[in-house]
N, C-alpha and C. Protein backbone atom coordinates (compact mmCIF):
# COMPACT_ATOMS: atom_id res chain seq x y z
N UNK A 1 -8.69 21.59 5.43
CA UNK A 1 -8.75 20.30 6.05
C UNK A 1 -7.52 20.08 6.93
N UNK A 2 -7.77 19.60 8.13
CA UNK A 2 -6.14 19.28 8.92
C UNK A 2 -5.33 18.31 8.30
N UNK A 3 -4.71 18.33 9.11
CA UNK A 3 -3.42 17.21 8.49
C UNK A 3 -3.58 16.22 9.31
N UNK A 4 -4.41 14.92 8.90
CA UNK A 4 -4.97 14.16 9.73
C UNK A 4 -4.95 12.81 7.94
N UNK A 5 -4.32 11.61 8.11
CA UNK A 5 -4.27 10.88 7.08
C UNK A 5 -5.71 10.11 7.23
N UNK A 6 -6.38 10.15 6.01
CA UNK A 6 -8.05 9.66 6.19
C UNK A 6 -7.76 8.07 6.02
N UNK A 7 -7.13 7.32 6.58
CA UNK A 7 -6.95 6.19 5.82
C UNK A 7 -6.52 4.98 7.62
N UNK A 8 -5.42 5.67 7.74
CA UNK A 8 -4.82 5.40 9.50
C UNK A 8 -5.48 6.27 10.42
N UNK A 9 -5.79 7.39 10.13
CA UNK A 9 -5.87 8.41 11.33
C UNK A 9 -4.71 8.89 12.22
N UNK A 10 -3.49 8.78 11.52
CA UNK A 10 -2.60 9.26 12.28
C UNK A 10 -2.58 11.15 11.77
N UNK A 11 -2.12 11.80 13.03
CA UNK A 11 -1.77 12.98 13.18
C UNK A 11 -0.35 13.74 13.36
N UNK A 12 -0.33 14.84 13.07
CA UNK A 12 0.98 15.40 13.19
C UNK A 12 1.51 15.17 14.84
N UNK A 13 2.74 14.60 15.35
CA UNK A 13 2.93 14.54 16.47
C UNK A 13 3.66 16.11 17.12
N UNK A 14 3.97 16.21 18.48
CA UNK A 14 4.37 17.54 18.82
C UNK A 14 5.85 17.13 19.68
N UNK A 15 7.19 17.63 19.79
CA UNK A 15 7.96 17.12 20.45
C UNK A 15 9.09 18.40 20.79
N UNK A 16 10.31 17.54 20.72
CA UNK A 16 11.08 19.18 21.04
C UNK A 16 12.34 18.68 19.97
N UNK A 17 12.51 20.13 20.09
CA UNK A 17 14.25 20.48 19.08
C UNK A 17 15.62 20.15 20.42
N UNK A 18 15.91 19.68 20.27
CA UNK A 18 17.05 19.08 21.23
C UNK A 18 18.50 19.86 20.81
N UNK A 19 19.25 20.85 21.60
CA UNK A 19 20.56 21.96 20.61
C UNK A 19 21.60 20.63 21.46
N UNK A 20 23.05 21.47 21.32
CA UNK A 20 23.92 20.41 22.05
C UNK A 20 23.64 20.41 23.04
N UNK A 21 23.03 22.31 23.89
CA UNK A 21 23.22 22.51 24.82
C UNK A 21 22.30 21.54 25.81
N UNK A 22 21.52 21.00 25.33
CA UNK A 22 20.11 20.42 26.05
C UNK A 22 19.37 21.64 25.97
N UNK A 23 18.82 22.45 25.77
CA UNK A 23 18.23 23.47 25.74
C UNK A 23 17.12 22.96 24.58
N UNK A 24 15.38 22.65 25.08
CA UNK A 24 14.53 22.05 24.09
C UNK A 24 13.85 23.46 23.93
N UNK A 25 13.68 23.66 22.84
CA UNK A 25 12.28 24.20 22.13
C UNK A 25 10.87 23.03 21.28
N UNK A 26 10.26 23.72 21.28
CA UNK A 26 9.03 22.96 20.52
C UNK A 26 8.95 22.71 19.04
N UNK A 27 8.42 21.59 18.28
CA UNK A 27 8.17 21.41 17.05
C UNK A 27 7.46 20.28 17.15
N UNK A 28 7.19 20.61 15.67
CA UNK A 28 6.10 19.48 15.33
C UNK A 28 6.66 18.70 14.03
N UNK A 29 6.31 17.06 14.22
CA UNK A 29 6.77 16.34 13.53
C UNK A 29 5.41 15.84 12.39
N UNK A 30 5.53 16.76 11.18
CA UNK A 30 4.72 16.35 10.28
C UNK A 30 4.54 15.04 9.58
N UNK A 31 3.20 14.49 9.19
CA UNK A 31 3.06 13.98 8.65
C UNK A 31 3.63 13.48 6.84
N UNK A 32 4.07 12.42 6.12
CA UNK A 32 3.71 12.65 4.63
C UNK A 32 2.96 12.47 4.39
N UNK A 33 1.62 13.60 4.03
CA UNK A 33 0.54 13.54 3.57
C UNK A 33 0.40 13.70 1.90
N UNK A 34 -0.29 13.12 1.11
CA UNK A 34 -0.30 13.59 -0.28
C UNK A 34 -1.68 13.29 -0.61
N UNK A 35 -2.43 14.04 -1.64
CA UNK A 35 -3.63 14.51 -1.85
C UNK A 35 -3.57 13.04 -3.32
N UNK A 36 -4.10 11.93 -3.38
CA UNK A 36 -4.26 11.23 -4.07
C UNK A 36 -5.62 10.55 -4.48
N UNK A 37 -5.79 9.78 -6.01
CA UNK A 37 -6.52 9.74 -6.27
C UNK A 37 -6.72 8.18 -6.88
N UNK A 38 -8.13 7.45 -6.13
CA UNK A 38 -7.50 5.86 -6.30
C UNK A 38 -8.74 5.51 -7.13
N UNK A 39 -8.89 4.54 -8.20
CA UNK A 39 -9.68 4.23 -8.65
C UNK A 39 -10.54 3.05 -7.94
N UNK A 40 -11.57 3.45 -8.48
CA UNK A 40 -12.43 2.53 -7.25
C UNK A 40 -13.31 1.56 -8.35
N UNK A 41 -13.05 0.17 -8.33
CA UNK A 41 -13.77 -0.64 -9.32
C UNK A 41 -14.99 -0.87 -8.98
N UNK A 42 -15.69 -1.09 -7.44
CA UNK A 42 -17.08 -1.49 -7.39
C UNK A 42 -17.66 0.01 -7.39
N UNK A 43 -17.16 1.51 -7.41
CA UNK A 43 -17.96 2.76 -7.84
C UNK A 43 -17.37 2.85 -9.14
N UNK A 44 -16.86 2.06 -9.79
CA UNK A 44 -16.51 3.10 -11.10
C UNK A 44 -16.10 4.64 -11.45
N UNK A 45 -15.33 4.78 -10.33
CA UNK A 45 -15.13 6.30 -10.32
C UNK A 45 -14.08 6.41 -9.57
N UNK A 46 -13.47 7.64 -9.85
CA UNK A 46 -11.78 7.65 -9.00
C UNK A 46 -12.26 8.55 -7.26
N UNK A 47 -11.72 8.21 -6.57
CA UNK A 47 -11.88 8.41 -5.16
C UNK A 47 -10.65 9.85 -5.04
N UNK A 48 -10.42 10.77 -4.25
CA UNK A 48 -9.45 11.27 -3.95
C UNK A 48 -9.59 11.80 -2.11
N UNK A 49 -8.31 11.04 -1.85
CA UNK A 49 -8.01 10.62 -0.66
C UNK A 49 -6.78 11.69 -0.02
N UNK A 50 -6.96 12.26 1.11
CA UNK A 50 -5.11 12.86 1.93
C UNK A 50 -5.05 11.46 2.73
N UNK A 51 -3.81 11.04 2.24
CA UNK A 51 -3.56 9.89 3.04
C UNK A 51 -1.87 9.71 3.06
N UNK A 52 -1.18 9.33 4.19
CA UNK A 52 0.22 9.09 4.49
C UNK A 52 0.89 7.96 3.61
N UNK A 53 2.10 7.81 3.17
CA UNK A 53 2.53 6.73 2.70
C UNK A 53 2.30 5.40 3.48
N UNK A 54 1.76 5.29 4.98
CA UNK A 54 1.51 3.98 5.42
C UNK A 54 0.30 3.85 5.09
N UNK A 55 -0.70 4.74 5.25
CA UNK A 55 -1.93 4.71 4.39
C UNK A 55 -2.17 4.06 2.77
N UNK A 56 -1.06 4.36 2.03
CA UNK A 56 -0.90 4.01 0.97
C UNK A 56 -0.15 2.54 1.03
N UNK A 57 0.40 2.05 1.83
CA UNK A 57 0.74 0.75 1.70
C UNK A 57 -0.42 0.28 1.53
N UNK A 58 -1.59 0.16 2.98
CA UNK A 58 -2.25 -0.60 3.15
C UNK A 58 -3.30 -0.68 2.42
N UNK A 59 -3.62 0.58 1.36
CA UNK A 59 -4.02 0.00 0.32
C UNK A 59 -3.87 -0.80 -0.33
N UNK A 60 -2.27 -0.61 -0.67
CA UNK A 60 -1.80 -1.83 -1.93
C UNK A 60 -2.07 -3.18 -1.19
N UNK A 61 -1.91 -2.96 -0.15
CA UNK A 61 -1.65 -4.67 0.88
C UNK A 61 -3.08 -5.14 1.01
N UNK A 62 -4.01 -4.27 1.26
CA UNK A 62 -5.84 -4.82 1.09
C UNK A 62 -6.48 -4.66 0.17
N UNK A 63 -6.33 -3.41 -0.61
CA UNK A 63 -7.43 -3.23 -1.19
C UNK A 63 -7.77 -2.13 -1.22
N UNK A 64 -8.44 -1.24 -2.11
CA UNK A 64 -9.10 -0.35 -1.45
C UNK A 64 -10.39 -0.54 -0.71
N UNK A 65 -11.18 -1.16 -1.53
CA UNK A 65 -12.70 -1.12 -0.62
C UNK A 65 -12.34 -1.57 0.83
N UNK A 66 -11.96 -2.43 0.98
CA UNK A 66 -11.38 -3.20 2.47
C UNK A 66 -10.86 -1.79 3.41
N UNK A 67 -10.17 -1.60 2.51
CA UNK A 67 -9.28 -0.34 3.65
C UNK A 67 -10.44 0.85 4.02
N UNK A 68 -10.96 1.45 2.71
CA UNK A 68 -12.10 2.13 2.94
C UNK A 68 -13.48 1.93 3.87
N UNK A 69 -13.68 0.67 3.68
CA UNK A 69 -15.08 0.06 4.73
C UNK A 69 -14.23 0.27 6.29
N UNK A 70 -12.66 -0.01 6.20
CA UNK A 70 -12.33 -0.25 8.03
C UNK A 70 -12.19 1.20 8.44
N UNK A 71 -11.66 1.95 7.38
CA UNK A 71 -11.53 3.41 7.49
C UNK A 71 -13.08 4.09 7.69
N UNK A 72 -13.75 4.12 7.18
CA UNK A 72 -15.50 4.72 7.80
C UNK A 72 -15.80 4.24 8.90
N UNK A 73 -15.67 2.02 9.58
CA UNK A 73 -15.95 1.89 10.79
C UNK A 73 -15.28 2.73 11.68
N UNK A 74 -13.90 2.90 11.60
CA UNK A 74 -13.19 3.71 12.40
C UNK A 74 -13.81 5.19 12.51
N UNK A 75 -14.20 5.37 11.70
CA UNK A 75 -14.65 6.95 11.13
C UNK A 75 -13.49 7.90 10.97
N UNK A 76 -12.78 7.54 10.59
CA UNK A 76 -11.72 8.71 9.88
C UNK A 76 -12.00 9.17 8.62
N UNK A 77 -12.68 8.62 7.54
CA UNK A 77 -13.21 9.16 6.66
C UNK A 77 -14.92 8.81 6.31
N UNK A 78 -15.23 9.87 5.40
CA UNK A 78 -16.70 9.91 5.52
C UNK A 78 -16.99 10.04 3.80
N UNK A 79 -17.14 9.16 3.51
CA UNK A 79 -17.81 8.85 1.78
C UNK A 79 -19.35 9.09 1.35
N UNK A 80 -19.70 9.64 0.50
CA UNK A 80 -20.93 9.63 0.33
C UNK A 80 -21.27 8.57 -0.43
């Protein structure tokens, strides 16, 4: 699966390594992704989610179902 948070839809960004010299090379600025698992009261069953720690706020801050219903309109994640 990429490294893509199912929750925001944010992605790994791409930028440069900056030396003293000014001299850039390339890198990539990863995500914190963590493979978690949320209990879900209207399925009665635990969900497991890759989602970023801002992902994980906005759980705590909505909800899950809330976050989950805006997360499928968006279509970043896909629930059966």
């Amino acid at each position: 699966m990429a490294k893509v948070c199912q929750i925001t839809g944010r992605k790994r960004m791409k930028g440069n390594n900056v030396a003293h010299s000014k001299l850039r090379t390339k890198r990539d600025f990863s995500l914190n992704l963590r493979n978690k698992r949320f209990w879900s009261e209207e399925e009665q069953r635990f969900i497991t989610l890759k989602v970023s720690c801002k992902g994980m706020r906005n759980i705590e801050k909505n909800g899950l179902a809330a976050t989950l219903k805006e997360a499928q309109k968006k279509g970043y994640v896909n629930l059966v």
